[in-house]
PDB file of N, CA and C in Angstrom:
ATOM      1  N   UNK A   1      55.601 193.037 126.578  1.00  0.00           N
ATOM      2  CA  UNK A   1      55.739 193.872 127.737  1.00  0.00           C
ATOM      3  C   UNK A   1      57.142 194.474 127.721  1.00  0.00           C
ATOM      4  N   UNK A   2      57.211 196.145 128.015  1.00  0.00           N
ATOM      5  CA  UNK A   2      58.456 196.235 127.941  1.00  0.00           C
ATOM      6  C   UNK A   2      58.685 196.743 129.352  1.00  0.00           C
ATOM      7  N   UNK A   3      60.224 196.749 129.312  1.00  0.00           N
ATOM      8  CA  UNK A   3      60.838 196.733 131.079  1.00  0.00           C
ATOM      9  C   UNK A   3      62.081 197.605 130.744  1.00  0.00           C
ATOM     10  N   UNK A   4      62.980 197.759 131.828  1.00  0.00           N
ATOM     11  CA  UNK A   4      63.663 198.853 132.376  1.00  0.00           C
ATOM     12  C   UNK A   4      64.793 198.208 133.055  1.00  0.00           C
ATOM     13  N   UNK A   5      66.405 197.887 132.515  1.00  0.00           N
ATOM     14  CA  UNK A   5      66.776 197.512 133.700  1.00  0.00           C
ATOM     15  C   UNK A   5      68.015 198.613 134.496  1.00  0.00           C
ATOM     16  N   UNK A   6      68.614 199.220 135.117  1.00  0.00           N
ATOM     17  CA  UNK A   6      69.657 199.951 135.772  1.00  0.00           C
ATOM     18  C   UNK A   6      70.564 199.308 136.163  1.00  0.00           C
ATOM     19  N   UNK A   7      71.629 199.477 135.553  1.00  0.00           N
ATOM     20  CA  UNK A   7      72.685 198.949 135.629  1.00  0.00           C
ATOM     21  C   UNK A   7      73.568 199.176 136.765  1.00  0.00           C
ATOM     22  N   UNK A   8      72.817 200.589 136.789  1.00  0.00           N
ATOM     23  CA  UNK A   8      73.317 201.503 138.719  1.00  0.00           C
ATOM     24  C   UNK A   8      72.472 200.578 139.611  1.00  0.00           C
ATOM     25  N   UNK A   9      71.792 200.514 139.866  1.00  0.00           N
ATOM     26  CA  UNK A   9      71.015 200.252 141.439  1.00  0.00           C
ATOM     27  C   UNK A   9      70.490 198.697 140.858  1.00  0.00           C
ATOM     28  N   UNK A  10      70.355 197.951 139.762  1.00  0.00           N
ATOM     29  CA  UNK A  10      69.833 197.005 139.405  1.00  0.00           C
ATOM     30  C   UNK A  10      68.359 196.345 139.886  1.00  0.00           C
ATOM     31  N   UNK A  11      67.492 197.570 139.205  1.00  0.00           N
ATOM     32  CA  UNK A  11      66.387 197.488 139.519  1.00  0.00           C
ATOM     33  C   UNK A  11      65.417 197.501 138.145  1.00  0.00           C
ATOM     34  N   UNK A  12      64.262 196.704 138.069  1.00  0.00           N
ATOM     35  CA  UNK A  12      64.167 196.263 136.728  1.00  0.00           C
ATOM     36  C   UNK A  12      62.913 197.032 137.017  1.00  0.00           C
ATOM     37  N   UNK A  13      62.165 197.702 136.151  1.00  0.00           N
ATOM     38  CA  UNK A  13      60.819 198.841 135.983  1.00  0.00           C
ATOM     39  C   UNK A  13      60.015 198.312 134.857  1.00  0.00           C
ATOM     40  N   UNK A  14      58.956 197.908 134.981  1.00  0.00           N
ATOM     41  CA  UNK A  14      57.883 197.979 134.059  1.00  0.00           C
ATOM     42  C   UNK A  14      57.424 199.259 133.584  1.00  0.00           C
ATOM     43  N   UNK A  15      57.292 199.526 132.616  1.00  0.00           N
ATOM     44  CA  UNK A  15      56.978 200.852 132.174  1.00  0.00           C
ATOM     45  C   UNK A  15      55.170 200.633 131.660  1.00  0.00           C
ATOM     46  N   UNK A  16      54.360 201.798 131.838  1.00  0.00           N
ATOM     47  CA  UNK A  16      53.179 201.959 131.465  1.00  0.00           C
ATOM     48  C   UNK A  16      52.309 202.712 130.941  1.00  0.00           C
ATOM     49  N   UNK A  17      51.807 202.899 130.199  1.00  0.00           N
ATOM     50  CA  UNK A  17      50.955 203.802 129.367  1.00  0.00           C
ATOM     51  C   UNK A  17      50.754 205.112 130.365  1.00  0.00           C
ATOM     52  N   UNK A  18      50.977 206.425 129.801  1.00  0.00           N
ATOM     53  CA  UNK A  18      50.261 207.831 130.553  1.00  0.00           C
ATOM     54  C   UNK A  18      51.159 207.653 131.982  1.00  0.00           C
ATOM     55  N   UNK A  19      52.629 207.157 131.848  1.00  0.00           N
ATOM     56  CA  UNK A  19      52.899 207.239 133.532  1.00  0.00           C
ATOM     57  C   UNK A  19      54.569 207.502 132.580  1.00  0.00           C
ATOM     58  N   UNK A  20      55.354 208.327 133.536  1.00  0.00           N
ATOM     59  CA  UNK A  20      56.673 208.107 133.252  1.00  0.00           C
ATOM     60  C   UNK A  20      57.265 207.480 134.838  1.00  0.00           C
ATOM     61  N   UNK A  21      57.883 206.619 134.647  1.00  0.00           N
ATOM     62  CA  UNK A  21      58.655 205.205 135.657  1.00  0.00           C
ATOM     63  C   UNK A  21      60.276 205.802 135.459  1.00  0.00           C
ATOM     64  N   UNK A  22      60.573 205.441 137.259  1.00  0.00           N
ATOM     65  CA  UNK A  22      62.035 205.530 137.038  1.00  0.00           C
ATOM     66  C   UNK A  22      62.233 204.208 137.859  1.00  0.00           C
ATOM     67  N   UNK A  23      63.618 204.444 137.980  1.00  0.00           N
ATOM     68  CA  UNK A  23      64.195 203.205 138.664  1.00  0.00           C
ATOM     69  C   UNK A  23      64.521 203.590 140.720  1.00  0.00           C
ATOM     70  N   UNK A  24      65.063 202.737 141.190  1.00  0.00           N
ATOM     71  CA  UNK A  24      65.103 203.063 142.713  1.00  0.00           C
ATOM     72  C   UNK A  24      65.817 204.572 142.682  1.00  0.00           C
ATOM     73  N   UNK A  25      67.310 204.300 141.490  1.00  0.00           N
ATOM     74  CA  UNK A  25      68.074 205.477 141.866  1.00  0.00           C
ATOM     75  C   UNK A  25      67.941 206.658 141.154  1.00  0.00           C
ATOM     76  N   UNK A  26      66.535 206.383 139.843  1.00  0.00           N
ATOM     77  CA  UNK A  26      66.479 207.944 139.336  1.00  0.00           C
ATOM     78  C   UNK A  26      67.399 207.821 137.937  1.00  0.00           C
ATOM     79  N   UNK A  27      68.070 207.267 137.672  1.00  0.00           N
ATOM     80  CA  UNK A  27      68.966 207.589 136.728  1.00  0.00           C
ATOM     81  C   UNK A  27      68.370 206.929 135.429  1.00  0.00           C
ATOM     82  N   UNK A  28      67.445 206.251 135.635  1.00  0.00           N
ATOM     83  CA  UNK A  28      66.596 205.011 134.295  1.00  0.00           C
ATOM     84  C   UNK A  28      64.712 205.628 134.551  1.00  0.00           C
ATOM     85  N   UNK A  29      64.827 206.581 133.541  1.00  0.00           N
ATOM     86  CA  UNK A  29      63.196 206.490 133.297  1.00  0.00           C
ATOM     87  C   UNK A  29      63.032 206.407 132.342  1.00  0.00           C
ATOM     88  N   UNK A  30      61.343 205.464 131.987  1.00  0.00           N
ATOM     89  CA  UNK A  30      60.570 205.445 130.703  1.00  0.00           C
ATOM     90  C   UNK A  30      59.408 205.551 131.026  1.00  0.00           C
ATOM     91  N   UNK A  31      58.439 205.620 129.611  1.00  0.00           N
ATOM     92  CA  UNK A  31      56.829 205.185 129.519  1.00  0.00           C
ATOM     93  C   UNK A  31      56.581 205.136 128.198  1.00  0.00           C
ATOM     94  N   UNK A  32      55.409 204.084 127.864  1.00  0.00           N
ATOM     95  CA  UNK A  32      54.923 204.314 126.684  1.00  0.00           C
ATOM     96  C   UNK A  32      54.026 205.573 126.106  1.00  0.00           C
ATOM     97  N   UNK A  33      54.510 205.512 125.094  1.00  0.00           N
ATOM     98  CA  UNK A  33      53.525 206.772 123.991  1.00  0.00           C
ATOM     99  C   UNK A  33      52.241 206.863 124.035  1.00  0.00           C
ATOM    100  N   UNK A  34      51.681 207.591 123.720  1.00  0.00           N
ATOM    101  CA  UNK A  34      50.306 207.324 123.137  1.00  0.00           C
ATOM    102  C   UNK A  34      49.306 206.464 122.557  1.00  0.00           C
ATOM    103  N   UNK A  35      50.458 205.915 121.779  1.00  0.00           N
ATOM    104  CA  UNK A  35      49.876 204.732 120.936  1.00  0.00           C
ATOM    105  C   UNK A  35      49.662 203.287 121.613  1.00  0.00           C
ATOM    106  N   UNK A  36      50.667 203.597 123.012  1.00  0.00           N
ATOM    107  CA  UNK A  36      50.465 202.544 123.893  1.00  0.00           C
ATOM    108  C   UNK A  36      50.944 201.227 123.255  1.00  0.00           C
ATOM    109  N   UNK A  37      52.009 201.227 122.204  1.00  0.00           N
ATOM    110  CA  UNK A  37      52.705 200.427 121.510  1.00  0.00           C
ATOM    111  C   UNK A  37      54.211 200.471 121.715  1.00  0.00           C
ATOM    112  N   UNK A  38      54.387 202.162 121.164  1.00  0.00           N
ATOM    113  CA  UNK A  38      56.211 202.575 121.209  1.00  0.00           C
ATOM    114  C   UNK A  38      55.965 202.980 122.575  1.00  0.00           C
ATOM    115  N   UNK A  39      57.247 203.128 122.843  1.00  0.00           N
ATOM    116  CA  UNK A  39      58.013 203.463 124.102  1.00  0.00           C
ATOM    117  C   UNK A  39      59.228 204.310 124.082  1.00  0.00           C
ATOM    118  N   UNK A  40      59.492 205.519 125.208  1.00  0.00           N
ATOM    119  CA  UNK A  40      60.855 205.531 125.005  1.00  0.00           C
ATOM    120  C   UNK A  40      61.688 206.110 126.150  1.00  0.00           C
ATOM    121  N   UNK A  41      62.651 205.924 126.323  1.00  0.00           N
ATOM    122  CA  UNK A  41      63.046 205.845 127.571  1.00  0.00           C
ATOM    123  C   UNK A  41      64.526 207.132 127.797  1.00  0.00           C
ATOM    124  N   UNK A  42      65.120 207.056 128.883  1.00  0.00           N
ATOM    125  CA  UNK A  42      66.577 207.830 129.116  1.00  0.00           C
ATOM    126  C   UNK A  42      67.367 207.215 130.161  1.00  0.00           C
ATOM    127  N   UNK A  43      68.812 207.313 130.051  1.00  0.00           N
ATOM    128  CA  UNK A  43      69.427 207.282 130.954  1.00  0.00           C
ATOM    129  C   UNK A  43      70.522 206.608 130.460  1.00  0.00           C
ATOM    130  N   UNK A  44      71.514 207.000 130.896  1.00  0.00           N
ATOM    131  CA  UNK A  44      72.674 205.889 130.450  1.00  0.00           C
ATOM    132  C   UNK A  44      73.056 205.102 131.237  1.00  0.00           C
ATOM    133  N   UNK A  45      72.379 204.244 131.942  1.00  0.00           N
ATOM    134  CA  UNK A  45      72.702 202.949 132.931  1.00  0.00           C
ATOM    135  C   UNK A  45      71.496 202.737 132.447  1.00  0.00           C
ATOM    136  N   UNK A  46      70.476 202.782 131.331  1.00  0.00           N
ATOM    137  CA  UNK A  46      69.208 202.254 131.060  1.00  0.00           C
ATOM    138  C   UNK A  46      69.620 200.869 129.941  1.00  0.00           C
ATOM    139  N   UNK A  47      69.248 199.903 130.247  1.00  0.00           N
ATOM    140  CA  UNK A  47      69.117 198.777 129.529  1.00  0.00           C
ATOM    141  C   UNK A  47      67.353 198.048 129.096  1.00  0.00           C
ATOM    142  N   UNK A  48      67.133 198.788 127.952  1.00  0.00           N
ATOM    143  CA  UNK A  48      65.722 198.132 127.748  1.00  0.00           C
ATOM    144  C   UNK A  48      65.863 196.179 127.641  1.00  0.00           C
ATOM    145  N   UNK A  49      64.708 195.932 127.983  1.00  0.00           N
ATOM    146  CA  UNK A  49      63.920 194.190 128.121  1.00  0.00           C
ATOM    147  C   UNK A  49      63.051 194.105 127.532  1.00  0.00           C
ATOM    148  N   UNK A  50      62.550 193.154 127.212  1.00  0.00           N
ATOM    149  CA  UNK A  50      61.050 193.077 126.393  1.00  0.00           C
ATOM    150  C   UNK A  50      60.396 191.688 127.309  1.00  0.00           C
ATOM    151  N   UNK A  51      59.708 191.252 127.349  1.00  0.00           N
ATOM    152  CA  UNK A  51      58.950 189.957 127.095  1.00  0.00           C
ATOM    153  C   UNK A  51      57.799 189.446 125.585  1.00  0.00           C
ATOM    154  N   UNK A  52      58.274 188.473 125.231  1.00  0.00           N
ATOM    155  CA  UNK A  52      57.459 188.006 124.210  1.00  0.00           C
ATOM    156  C   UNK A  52      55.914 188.071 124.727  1.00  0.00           C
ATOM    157  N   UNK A  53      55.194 188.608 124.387  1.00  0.00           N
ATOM    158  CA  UNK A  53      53.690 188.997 125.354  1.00  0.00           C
ATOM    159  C   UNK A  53      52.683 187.348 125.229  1.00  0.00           C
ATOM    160  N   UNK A  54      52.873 186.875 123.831  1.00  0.00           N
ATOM    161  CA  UNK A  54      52.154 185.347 123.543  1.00  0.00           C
ATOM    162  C   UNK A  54      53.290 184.278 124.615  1.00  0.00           C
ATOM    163  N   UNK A  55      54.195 184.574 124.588  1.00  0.00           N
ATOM    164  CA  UNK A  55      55.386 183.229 125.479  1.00  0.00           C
ATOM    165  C   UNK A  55      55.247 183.545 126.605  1.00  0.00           C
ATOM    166  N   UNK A  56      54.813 185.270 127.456  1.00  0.00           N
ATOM    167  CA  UNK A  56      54.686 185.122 128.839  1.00  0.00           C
ATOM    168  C   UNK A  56      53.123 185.113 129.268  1.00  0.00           C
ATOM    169  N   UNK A  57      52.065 185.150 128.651  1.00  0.00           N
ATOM    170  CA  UNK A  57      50.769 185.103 128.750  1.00  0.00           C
ATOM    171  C   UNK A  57      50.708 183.284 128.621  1.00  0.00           C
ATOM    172  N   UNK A  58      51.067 182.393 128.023  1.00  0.00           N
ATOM    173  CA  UNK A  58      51.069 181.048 127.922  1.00  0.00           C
ATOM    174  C   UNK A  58      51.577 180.369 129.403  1.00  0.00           C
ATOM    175  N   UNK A  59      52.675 181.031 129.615  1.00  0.00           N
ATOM    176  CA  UNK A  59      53.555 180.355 130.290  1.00  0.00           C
ATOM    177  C   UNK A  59      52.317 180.813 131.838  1.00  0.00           C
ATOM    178  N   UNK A  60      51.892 182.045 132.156  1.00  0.00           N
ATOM    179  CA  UNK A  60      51.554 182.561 133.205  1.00  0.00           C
ATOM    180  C   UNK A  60      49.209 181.068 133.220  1.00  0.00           C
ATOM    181  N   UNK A  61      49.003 181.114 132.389  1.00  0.00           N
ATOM    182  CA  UNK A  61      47.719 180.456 131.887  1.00  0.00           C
ATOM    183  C   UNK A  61      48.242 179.303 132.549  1.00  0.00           C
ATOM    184  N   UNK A  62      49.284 178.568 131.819  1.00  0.00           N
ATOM    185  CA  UNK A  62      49.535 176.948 132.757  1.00  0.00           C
ATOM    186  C   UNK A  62      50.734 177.212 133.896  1.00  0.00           C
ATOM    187  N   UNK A  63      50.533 177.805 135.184  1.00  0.00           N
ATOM    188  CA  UNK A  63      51.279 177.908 135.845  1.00  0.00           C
ATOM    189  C   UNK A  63      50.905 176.676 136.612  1.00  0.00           C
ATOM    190  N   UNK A  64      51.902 175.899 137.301  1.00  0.00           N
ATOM    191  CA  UNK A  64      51.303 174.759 137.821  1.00  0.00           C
ATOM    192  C   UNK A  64      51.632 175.031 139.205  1.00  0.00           C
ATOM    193  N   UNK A  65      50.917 174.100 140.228  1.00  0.00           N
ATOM    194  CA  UNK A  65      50.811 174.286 141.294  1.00  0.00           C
ATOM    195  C   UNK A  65      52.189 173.833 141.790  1.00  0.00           C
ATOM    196  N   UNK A  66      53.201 172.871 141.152  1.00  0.00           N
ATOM    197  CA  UNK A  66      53.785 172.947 142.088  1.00  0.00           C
ATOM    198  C   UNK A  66      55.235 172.732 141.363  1.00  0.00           C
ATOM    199  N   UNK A  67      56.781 172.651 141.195  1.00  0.00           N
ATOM    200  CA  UNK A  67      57.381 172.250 140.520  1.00  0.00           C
ATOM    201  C   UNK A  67      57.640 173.313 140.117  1.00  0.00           C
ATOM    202  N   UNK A  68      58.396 173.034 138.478  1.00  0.00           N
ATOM    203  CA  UNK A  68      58.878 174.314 137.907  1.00  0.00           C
ATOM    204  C   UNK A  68      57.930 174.704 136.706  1.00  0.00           C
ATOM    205  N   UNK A  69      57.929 175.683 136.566  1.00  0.00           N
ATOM    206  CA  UNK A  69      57.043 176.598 135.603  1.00  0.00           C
ATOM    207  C   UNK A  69      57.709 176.817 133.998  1.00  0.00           C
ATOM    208  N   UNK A  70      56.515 177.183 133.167  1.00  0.00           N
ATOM    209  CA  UNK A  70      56.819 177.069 131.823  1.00  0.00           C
ATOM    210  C   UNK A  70      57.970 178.303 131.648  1.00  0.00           C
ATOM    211  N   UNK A  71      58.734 178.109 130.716  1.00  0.00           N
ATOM    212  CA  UNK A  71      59.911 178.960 130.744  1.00  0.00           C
ATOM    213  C   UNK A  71      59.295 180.014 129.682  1.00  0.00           C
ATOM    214  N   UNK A  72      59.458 181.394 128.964  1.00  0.00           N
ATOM    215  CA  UNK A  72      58.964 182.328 128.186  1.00  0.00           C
ATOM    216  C   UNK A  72      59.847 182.807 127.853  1.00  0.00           C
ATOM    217  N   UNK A  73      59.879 183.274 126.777  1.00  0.00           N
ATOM    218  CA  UNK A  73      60.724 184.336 125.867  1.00  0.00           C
ATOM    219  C   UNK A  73      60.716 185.826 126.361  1.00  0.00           C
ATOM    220  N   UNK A  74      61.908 186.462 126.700  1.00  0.00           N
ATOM    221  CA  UNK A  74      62.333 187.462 127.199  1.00  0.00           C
ATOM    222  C   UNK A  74      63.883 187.553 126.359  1.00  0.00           C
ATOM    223  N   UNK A  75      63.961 188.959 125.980  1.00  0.00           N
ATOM    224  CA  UNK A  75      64.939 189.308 125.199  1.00  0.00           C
ATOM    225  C   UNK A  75      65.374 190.838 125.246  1.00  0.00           C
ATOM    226  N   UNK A  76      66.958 190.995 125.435  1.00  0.00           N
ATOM    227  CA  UNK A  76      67.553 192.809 125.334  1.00  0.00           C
ATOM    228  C   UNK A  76      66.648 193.494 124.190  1.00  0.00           C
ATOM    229  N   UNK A  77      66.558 194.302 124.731  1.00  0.00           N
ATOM    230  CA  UNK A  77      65.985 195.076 122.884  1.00  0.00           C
ATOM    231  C   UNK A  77      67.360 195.899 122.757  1.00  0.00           C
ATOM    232  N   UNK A  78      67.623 195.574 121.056  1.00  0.00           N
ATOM    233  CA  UNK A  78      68.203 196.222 120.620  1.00  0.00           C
ATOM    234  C   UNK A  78      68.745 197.547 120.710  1.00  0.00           C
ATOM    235  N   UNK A  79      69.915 198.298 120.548  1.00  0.00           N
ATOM    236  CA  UNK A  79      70.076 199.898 120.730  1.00  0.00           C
ATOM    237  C   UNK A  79      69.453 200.228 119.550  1.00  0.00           C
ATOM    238  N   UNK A  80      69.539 200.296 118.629  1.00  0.00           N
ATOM    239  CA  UNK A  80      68.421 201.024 117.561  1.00  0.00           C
ATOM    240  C   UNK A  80      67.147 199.833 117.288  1.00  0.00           C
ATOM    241  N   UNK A  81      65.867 200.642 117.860  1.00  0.00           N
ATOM    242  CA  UNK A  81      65.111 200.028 117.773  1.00  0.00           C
ATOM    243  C   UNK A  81      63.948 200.596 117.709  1.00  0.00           C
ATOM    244  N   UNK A  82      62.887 200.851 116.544  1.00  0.00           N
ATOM    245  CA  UNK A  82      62.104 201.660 116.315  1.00  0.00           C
ATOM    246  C   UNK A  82      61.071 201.530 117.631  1.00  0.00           C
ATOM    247  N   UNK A  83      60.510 200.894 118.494  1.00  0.00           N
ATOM    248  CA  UNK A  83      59.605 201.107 118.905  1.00  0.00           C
ATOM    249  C   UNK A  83      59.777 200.885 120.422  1.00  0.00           C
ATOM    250  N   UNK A  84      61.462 200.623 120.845  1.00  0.00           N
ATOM    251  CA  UNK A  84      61.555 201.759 122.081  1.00  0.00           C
ATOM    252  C   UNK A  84      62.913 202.473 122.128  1.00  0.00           C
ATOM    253  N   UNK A  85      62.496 203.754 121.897  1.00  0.00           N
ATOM    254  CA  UNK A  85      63.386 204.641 121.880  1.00  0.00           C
ATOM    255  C   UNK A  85      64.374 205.285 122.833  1.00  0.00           C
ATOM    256  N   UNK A  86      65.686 205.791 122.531  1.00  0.00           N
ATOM    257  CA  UNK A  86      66.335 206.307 123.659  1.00  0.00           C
ATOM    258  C   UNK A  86      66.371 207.518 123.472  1.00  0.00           C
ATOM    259  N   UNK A  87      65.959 208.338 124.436  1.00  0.00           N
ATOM    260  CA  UNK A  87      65.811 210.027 124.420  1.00  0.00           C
ATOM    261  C   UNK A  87      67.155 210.768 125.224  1.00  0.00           C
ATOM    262  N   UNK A  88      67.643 211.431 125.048  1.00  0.00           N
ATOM    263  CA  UNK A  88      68.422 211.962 125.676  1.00  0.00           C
ATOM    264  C   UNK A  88      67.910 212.605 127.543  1.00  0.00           C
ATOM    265  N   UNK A  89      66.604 212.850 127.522  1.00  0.00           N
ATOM    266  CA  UNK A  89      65.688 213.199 128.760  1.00  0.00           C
ATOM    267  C   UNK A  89      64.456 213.115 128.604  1.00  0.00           C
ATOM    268  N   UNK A  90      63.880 212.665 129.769  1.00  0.00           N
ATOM    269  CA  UNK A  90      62.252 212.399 129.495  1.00  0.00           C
ATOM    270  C   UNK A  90      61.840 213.141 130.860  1.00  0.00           C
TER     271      UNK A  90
END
């Protein structure tokens, strides 16, 4: 899963297929491609996120009723990174 964070208004955006997403203040938009794989985004207060999709689908399956929850892999994506891109404007 990829995400969106703004470093201006600190607001974190899920991005989604056929939609372009901004953030509260406008300055961080993305969406995925076509392929519904790559992604690519703009803004310079834009900080891409990822989630590991197998570590947060596991963790979300055994959520337990009560206590603390399975922890998941979430990680910065890289500045050069083939499959989400930074555009100068979207």
């Amino acid at each position: 899963m990829k995400l969106l964070f703004c470093l201006e208004c600190q607001d974190v955006i899920r991005i989604f297929p056929k939609e372009i997403r901004q953030c509260r203040c406008g300055k961080v938009r993305g969406g995925y491609l076509d392929d519904g794989l790559n992604a690519e985004y703009s803004g310079e207060s834009a900080v891409p996120l990822a989630f590991l999709n197998s570590s947060f689908g596991k963790a979300v399956a055994y959520r337990p009723q009560k206590g603390e929850g399975l922890r998941f892999e979430a990680f910065v994506v890289p500045v050069k990174c083939d499959s989400f891109i930074k555009k100068e404007k979207l």
